[in-house]
C-alpha atoms as a PDB file:
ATOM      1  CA  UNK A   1      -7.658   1.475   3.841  1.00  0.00           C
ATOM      2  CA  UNK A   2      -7.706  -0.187   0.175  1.00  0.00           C
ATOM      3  CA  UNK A   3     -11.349  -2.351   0.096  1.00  0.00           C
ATOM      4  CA  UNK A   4     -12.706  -4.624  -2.543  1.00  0.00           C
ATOM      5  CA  UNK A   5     -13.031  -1.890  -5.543  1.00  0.00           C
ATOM      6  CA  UNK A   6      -9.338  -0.196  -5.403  1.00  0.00           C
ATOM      7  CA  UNK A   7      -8.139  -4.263  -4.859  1.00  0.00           C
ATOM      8  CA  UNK A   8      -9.710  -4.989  -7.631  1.00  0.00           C
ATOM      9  CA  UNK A   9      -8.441  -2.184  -9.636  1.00  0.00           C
ATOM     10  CA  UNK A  10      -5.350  -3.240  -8.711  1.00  0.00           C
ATOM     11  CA  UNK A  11      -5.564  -7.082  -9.787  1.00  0.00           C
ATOM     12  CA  UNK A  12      -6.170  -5.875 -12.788  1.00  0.00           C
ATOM     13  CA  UNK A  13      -4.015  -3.090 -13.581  1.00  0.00           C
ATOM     14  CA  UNK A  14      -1.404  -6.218 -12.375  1.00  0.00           C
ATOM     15  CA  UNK A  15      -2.840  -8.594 -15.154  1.00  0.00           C
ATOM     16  CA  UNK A  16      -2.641  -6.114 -18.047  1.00  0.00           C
ATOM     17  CA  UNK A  17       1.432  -4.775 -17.140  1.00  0.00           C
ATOM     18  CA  UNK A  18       2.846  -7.668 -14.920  1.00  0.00           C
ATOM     19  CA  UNK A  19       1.239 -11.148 -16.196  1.00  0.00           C
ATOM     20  CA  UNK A  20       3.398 -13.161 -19.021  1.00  0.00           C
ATOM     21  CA  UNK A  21       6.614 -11.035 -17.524  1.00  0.00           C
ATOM     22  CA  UNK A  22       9.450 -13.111 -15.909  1.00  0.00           C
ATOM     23  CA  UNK A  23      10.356 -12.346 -12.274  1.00  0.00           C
ATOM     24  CA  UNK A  24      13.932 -11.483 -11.824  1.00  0.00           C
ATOM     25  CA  UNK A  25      13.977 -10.987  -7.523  1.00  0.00           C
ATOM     26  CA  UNK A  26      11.309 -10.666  -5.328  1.00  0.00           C
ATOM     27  CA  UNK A  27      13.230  -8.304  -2.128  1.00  0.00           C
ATOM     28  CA  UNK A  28      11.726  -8.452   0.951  1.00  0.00           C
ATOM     29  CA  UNK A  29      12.687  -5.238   2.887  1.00  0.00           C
ATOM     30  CA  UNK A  30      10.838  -5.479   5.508  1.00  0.00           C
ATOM     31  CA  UNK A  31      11.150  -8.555   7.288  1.00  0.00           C
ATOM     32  CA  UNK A  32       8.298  -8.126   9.565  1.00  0.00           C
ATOM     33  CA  UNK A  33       5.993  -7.794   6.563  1.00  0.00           C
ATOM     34  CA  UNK A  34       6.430 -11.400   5.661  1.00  0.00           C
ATOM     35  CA  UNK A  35       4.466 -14.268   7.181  1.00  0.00           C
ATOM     36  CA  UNK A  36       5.881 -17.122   6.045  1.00  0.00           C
ATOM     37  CA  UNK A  37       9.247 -18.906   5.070  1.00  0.00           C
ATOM     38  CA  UNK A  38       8.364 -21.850   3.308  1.00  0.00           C
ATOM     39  CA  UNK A  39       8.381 -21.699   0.094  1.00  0.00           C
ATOM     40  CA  UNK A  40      11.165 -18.969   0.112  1.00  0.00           C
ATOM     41  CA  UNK A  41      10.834 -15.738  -2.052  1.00  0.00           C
ATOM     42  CA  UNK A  42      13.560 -17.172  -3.943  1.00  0.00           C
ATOM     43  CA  UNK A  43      11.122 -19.873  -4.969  1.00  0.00           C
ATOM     44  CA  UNK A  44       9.855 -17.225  -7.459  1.00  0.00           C
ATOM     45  CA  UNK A  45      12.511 -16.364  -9.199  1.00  0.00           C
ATOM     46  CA  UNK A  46      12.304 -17.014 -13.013  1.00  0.00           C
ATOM     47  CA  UNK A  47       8.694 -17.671 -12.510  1.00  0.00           C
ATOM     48  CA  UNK A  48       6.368 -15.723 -14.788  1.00  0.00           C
ATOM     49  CA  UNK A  49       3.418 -14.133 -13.465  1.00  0.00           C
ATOM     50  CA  UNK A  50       0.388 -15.841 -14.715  1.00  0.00           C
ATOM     51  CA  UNK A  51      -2.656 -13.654 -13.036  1.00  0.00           C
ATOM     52  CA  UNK A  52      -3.916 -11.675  -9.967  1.00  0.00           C
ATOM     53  CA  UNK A  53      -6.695 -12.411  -8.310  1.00  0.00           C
ATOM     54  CA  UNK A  54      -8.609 -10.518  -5.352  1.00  0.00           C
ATOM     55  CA  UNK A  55      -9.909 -12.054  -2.229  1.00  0.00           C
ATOM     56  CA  UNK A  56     -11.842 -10.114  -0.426  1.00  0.00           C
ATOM     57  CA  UNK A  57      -9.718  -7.059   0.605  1.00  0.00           C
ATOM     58  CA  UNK A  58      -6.547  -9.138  -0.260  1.00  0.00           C
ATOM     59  CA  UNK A  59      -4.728  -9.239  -3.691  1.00  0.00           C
ATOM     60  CA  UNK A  60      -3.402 -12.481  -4.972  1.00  0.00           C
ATOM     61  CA  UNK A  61      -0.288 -12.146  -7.721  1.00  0.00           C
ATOM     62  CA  UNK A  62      -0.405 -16.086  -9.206  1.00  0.00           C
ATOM     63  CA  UNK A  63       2.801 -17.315 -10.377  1.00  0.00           C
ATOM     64  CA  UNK A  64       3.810 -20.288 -12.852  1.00  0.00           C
ATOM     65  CA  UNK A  65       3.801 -23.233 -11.007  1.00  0.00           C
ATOM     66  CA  UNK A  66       1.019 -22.191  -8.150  1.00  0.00           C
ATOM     67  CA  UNK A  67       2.694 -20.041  -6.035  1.00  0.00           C
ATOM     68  CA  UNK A  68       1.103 -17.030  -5.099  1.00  0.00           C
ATOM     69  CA  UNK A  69       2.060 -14.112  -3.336  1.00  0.00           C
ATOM     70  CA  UNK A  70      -0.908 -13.087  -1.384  1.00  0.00           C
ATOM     71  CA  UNK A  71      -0.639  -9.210   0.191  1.00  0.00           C
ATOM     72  CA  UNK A  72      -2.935  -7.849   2.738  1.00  0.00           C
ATOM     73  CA  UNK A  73      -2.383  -3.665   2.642  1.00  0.00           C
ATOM     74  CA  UNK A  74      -3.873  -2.807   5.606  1.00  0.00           C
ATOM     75  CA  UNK A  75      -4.565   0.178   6.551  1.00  0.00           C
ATOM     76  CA  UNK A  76      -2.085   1.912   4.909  1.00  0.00           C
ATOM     77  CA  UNK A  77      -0.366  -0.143   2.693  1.00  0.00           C
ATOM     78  CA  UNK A  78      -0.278   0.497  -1.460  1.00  0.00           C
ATOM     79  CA  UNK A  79       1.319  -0.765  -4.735  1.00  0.00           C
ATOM     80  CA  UNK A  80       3.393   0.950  -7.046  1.00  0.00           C
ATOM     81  CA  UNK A  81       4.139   0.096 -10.230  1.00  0.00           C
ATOM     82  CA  UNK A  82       7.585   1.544 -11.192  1.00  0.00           C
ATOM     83  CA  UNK A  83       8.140   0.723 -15.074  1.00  0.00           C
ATOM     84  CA  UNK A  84      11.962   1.305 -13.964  1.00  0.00           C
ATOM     85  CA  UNK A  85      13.837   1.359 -11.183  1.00  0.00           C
ATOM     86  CA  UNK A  86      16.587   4.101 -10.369  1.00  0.00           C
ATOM     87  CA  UNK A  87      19.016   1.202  -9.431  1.00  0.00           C
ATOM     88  CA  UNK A  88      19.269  -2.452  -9.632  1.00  0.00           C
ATOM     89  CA  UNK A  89      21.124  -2.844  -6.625  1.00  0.00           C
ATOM     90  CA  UNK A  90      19.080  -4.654  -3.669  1.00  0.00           C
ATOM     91  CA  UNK A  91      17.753  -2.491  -1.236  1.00  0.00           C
ATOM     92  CA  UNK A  92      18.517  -2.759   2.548  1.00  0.00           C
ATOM     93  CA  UNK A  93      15.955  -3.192   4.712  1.00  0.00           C
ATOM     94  CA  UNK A  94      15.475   0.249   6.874  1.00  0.00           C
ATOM     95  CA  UNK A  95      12.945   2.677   8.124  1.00  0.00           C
ATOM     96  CA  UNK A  96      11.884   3.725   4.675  1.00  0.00           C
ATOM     97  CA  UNK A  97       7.674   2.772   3.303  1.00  0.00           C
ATOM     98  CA  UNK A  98       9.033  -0.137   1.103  1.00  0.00           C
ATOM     99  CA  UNK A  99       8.209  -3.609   2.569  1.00  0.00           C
ATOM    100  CA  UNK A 100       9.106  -5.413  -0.860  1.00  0.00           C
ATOM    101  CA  UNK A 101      10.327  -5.286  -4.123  1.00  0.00           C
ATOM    102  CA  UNK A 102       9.656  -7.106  -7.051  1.00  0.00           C
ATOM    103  CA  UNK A 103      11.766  -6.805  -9.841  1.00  0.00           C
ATOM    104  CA  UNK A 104      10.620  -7.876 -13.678  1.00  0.00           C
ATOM    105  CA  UNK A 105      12.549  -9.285 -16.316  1.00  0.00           C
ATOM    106  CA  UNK A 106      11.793  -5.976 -18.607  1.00  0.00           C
ATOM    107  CA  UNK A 107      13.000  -3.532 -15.919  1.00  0.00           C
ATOM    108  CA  UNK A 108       9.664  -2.818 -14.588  1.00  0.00           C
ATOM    109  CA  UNK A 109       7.908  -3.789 -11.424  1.00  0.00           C
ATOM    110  CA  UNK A 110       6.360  -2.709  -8.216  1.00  0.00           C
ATOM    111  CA  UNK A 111       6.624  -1.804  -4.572  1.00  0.00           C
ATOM    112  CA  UNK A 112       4.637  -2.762  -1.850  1.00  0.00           C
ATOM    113  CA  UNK A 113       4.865   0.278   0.770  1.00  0.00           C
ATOM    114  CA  UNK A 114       3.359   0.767   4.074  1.00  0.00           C
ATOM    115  CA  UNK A 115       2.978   4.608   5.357  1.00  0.00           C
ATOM    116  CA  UNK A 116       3.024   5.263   9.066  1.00  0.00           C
ATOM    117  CA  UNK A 117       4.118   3.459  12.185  1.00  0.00           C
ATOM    118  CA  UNK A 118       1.538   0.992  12.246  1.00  0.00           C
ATOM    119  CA  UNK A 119       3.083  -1.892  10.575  1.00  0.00           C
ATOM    120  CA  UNK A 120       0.713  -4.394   9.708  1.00  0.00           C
ATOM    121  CA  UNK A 121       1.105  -4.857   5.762  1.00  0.00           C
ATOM    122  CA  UNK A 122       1.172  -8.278   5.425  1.00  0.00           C
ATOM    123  CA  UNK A 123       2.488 -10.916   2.730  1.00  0.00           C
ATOM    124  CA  UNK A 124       1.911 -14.463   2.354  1.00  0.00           C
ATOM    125  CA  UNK A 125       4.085 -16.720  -0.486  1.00  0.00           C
ATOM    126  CA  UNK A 126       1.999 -19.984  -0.466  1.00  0.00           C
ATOM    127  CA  UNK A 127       0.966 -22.836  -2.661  1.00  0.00           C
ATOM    128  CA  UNK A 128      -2.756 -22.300  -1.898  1.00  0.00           C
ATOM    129  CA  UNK A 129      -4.512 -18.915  -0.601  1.00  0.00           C
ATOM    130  CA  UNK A 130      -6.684 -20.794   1.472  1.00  0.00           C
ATOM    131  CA  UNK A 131      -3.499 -21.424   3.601  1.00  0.00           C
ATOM    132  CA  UNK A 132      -3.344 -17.537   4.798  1.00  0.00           C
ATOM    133  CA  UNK A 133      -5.498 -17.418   8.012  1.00  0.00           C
ATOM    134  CA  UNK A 134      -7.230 -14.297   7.133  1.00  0.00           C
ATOM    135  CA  UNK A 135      -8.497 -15.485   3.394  1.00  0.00           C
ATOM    136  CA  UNK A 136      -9.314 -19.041   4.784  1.00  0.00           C
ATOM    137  CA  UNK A 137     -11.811 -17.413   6.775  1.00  0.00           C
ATOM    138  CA  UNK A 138     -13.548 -15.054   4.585  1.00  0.00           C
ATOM    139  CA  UNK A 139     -17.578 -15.007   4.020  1.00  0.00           C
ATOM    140  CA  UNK A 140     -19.033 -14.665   0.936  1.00  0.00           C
ATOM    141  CA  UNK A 141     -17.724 -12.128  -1.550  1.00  0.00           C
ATOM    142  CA  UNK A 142     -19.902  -8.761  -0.728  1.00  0.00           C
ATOM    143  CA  UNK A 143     -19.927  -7.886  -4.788  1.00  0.00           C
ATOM    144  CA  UNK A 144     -20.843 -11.430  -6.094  1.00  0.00           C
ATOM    145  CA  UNK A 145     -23.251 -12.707  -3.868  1.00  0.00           C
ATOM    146  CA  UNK A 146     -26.790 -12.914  -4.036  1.00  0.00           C
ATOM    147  CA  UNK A 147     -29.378 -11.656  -2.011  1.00  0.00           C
ATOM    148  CA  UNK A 148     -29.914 -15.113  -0.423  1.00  0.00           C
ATOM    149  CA  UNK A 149     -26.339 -15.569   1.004  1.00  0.00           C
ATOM    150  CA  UNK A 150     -25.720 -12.285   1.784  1.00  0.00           C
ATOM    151  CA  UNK A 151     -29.023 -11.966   3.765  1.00  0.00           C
ATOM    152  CA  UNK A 152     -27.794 -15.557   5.574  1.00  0.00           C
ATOM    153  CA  UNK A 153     -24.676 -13.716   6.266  1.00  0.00           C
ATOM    154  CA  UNK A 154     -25.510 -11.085   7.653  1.00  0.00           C
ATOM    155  CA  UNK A 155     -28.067 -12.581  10.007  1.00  0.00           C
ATOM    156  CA  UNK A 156     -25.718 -15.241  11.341  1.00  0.00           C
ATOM    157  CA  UNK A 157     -24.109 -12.789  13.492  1.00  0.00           C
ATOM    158  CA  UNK A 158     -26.400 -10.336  15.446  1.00  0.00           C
ATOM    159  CA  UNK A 159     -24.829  -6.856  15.894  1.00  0.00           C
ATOM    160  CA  UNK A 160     -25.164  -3.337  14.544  1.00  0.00           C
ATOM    161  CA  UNK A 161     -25.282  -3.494  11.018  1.00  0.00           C
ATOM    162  CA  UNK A 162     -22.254  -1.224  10.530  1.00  0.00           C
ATOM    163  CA  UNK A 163     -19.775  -3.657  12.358  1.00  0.00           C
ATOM    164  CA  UNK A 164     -21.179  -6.926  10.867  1.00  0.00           C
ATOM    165  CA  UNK A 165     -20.886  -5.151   7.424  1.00  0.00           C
ATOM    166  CA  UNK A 166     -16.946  -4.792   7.884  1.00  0.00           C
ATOM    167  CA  UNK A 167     -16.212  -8.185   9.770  1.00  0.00           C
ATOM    168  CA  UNK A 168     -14.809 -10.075   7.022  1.00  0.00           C
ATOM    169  CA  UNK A 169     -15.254 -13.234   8.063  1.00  0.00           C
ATOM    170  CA  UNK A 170     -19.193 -12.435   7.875  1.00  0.00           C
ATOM    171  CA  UNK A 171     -18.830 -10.888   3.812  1.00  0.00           C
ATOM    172  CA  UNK A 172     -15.631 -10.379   2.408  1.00  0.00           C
ATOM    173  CA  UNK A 173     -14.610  -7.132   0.766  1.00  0.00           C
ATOM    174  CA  UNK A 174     -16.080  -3.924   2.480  1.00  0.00           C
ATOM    175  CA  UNK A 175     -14.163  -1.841   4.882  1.00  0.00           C
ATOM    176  CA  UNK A 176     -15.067   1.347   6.682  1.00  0.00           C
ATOM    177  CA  UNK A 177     -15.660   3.972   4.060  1.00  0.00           C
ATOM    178  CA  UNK A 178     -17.912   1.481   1.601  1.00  0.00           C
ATOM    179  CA  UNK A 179     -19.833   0.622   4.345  1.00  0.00           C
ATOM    180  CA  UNK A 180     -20.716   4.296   4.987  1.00  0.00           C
ATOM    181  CA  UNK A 181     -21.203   4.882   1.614  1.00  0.00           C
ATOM    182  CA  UNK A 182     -23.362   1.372   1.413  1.00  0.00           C
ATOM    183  CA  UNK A 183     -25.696   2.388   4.633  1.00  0.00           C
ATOM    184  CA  UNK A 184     -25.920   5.599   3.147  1.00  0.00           C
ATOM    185  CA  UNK A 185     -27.650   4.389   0.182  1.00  0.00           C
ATOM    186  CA  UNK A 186     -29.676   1.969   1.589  1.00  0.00           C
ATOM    187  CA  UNK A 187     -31.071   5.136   4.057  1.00  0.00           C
ATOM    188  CA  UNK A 188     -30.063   2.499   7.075  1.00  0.00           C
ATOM    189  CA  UNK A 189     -28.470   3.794  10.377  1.00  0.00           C
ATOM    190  CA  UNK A 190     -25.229   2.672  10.945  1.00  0.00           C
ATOM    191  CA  UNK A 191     -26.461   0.827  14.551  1.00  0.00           C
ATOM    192  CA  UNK A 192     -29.482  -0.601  13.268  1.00  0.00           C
ATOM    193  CA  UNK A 193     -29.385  -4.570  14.754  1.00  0.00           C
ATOM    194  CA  UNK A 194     -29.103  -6.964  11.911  1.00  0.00           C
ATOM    195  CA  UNK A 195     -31.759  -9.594  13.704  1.00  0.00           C
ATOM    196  CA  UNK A 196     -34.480  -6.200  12.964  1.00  0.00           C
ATOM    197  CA  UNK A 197     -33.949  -5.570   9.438  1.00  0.00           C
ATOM    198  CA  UNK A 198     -36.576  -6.582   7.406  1.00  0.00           C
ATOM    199  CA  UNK A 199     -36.888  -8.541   4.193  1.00  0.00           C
ATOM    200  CA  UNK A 200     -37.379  -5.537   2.337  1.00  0.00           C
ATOM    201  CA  UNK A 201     -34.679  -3.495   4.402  1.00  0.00           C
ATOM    202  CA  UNK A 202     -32.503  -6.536   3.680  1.00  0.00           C
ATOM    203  CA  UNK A 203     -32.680  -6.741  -0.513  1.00  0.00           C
ATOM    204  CA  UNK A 204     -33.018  -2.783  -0.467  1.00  0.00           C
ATOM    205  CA  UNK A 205     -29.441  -3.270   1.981  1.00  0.00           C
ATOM    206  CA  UNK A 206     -27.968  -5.565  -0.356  1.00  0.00           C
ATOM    207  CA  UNK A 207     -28.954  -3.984  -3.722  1.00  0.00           C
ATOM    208  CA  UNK A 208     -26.938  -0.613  -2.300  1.00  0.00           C
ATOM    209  CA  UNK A 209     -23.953  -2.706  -1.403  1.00  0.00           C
ATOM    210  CA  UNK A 210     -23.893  -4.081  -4.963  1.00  0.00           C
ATOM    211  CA  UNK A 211     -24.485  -0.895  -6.365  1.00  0.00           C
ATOM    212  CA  UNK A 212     -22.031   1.418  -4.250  1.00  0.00           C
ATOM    213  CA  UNK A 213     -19.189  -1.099  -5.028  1.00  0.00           C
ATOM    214  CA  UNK A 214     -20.014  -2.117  -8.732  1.00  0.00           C
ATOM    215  CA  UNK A 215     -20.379   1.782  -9.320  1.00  0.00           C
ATOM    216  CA  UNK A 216     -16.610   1.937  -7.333  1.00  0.00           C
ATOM    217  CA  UNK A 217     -15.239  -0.585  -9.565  1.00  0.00           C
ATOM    218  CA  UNK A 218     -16.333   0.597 -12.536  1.00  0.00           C
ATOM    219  CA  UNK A 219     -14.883   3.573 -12.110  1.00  0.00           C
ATOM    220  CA  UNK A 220     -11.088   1.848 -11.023  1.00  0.00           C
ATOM    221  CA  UNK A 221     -11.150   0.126 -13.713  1.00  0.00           C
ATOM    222  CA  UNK A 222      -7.803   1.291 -16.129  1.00  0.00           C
ATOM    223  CA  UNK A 223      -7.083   3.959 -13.692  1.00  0.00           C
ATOM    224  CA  UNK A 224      -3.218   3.737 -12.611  1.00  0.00           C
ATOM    225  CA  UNK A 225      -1.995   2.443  -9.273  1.00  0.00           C
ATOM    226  CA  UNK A 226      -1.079   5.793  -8.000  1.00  0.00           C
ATOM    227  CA  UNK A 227      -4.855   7.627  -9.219  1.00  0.00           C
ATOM    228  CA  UNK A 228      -6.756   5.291  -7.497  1.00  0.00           C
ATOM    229  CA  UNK A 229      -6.561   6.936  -4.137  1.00  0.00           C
ATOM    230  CA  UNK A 230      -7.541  10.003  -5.649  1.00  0.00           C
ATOM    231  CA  UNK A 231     -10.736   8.342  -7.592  1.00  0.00           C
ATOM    232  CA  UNK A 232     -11.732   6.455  -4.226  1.00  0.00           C
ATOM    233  CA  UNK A 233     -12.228  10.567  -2.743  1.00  0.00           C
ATOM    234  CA  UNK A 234     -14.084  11.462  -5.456  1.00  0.00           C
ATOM    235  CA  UNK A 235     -16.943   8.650  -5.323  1.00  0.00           C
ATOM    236  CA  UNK A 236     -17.610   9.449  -1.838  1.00  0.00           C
ATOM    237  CA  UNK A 237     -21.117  10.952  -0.964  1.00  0.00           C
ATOM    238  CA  UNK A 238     -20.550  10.992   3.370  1.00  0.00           C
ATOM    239  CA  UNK A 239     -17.773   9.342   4.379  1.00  0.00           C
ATOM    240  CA  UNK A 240     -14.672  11.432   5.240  1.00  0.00           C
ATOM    241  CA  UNK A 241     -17.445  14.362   4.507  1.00  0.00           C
ATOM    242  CA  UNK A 242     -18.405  15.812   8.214  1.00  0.00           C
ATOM    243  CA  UNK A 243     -19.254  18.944   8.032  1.00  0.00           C
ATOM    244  CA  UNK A 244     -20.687  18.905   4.321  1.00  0.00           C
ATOM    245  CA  UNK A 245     -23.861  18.787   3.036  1.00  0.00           C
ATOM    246  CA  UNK A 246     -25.134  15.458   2.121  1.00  0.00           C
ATOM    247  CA  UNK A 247     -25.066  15.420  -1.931  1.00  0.00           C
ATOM    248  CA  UNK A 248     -28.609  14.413  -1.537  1.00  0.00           C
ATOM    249  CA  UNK A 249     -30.416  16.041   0.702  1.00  0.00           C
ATOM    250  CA  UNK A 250     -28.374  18.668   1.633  1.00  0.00           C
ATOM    251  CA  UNK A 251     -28.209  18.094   5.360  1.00  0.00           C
ATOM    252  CA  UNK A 252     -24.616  18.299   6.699  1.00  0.00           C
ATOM    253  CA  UNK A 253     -23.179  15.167   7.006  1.00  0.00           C
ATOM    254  CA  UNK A 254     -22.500  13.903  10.902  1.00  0.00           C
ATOM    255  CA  UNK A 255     -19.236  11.627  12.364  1.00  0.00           C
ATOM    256  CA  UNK A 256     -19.222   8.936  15.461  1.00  0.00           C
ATOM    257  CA  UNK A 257     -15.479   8.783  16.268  1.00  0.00           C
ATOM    258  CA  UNK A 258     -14.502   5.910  17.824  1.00  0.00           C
ATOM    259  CA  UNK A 259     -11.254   4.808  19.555  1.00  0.00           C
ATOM    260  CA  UNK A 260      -9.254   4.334  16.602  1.00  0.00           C
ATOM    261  CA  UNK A 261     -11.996   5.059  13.948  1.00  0.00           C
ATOM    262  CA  UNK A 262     -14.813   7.094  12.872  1.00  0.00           C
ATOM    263  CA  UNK A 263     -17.872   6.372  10.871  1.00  0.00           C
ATOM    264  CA  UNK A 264     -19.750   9.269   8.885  1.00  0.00           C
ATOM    265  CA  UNK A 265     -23.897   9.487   7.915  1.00  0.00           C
ATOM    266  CA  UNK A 266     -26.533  11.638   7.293  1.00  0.00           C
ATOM    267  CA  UNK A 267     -29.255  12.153   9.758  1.00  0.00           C
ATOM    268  CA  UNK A 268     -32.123  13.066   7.481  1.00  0.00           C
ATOM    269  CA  UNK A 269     -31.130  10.154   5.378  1.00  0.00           C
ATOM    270  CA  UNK A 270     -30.490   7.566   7.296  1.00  0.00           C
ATOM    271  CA  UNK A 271     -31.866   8.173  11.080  1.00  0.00           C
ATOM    272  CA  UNK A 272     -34.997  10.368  11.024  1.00  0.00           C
ATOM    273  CA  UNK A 273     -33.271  13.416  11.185  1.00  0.00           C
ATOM    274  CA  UNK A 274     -31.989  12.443  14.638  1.00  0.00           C
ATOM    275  CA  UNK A 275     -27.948  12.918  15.352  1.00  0.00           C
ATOM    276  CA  UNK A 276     -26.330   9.789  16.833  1.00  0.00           C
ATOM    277  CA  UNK A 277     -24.665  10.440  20.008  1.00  0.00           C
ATOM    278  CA  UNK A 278     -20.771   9.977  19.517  1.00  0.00           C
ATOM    279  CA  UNK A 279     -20.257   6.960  21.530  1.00  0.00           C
ATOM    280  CA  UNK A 280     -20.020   3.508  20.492  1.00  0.00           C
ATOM    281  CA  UNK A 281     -22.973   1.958  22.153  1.00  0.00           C
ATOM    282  CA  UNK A 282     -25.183   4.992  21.408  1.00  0.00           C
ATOM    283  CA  UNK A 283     -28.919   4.020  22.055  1.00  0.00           C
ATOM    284  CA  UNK A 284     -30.733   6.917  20.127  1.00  0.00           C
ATOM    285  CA  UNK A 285     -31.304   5.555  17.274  1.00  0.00           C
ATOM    286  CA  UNK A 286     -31.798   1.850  16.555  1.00  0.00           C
END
């Protein structure tokens, strides 16, 4: 799932190709992708793009006269930047990754596409971002804020530190792998109880998160759309890593699957050297 760095990276890979360029038709190929009506994507035709913006996990593209196309990828949802298109003929809507189109007045543009079954890229066209449910409800930003609202964040919701790290809605911006990476860094296990971290666990917390995601950013930064998957891989010191050995300590790197997800650590850095049991409310470590 894109988080806050590859976002980023791609607001502003967006604002050095797309912005001053006209649009000539925004397609929407997938109906269900779109979550509104009014304005119409029609509204944005001969509008120039004027910036892109991240909030949180999702990517605003700003048009002349305010309106701004606001895109939540989901779990498996990407941009493209095509700097031409095989045909200028609209597409259909089908069974093909494409959810929309947008076409630019010098022949280039991009794609939003959505791999899978699971259908749940979603795109807003508003007049403000704060009218899409999911921005409007965002805590603060995990990469900009400081120690004091991030540690008032966190401890307004009392839960294992692992799930209140990704509820957006708590801080905005870090999914499942940068939270593995982030606990990983800050030694923490993934179920400590956010009401028992300590000051010092709490800045130490909060100077890895700021860390592990400036560090991913940095790195996105001027990479292409379509290398930023691979760059993502690369950063990663545990998660989507069971089996190898921690690049700091050496110790193989453990997984707790989950229903429909799976979280990856390292026992000698992070629990004692105990291995978590692999259920969700495992009580060996807390």
């Amino acid at each position: 799932m894109p988080e806050l760095p590859e976002v980023e990276a791609l607001a502003g890979y967006l604002r050095q190709r797309a912005v001053g360029r006209r649009v000539e038709r925004l397609e929407a190929v997938a109906i269900s992708a779109l979550k509104t009506y009014d304005p119409a994507l029609t509204a944005v035709t001969g509008r120039s793009v004027t910036d892109a913006r991240r909030h949180g996990k999702f990517l605003d593209v700003v048009f002349d006269g305010d309106l701004h196309l606001v895109v939540h990828l989901a779990r498996a949802g990407w941009l493209h930047y095509r700097e031409a298109f095989a045909s200028t003929v609209p597409l259909r809507p089908g069974k093909g990754p494409i959810a929309l189109r947008a076409r630019l007045d010098d022949g280039s543009g991009f794609d939003l596409t959505e791999a899978g079954t699971q259908k749940k890229l979603a795109v807003y066209l508003v007049t403000d971002p704060q009218a899409v449910p999911g921005v409007a409800k965002l805590g603060p930003d995990a990469l900009s804020a400081d120690l004091a609202a991030f540690a008032g964040a966190l401890r307004s919701r009392r839960g294992q530190i692992k799930g209140v790290l990704t509820d957006q809605a708590v801080l905005a911006g870090v999914g499942n792998a940068y939270s593995d990476e982030i606990l990983h860094a800050a030694k923490l296990s993934p179920f400590v109880l956010t009401d028992r971290l300590t000051d010092e666990q709490m800045a130490t917390l909060h100077a890895a998160t700021r860390r592990v995601l400036g560090d991913a950013v940095t790195r996105s930064l001027g990479q292409r759309a379509a290398e930023l998957k691979g760059e993502k891989r690369s950063g990663l010191k545990v998660h989507a890593r069971t089996g190898l050995p921690c690049p700091v300590c050496g110790d193989t790197v453990r997984e707790v699957s989950f229903a429909d997800s799976s979280l990856q650590y390292c026992p000698t850095c992070q629990t004692g050297g105990k291995p978590l049991a692999d259920r969700r409310l495992s009580r060996l470590v807390r």
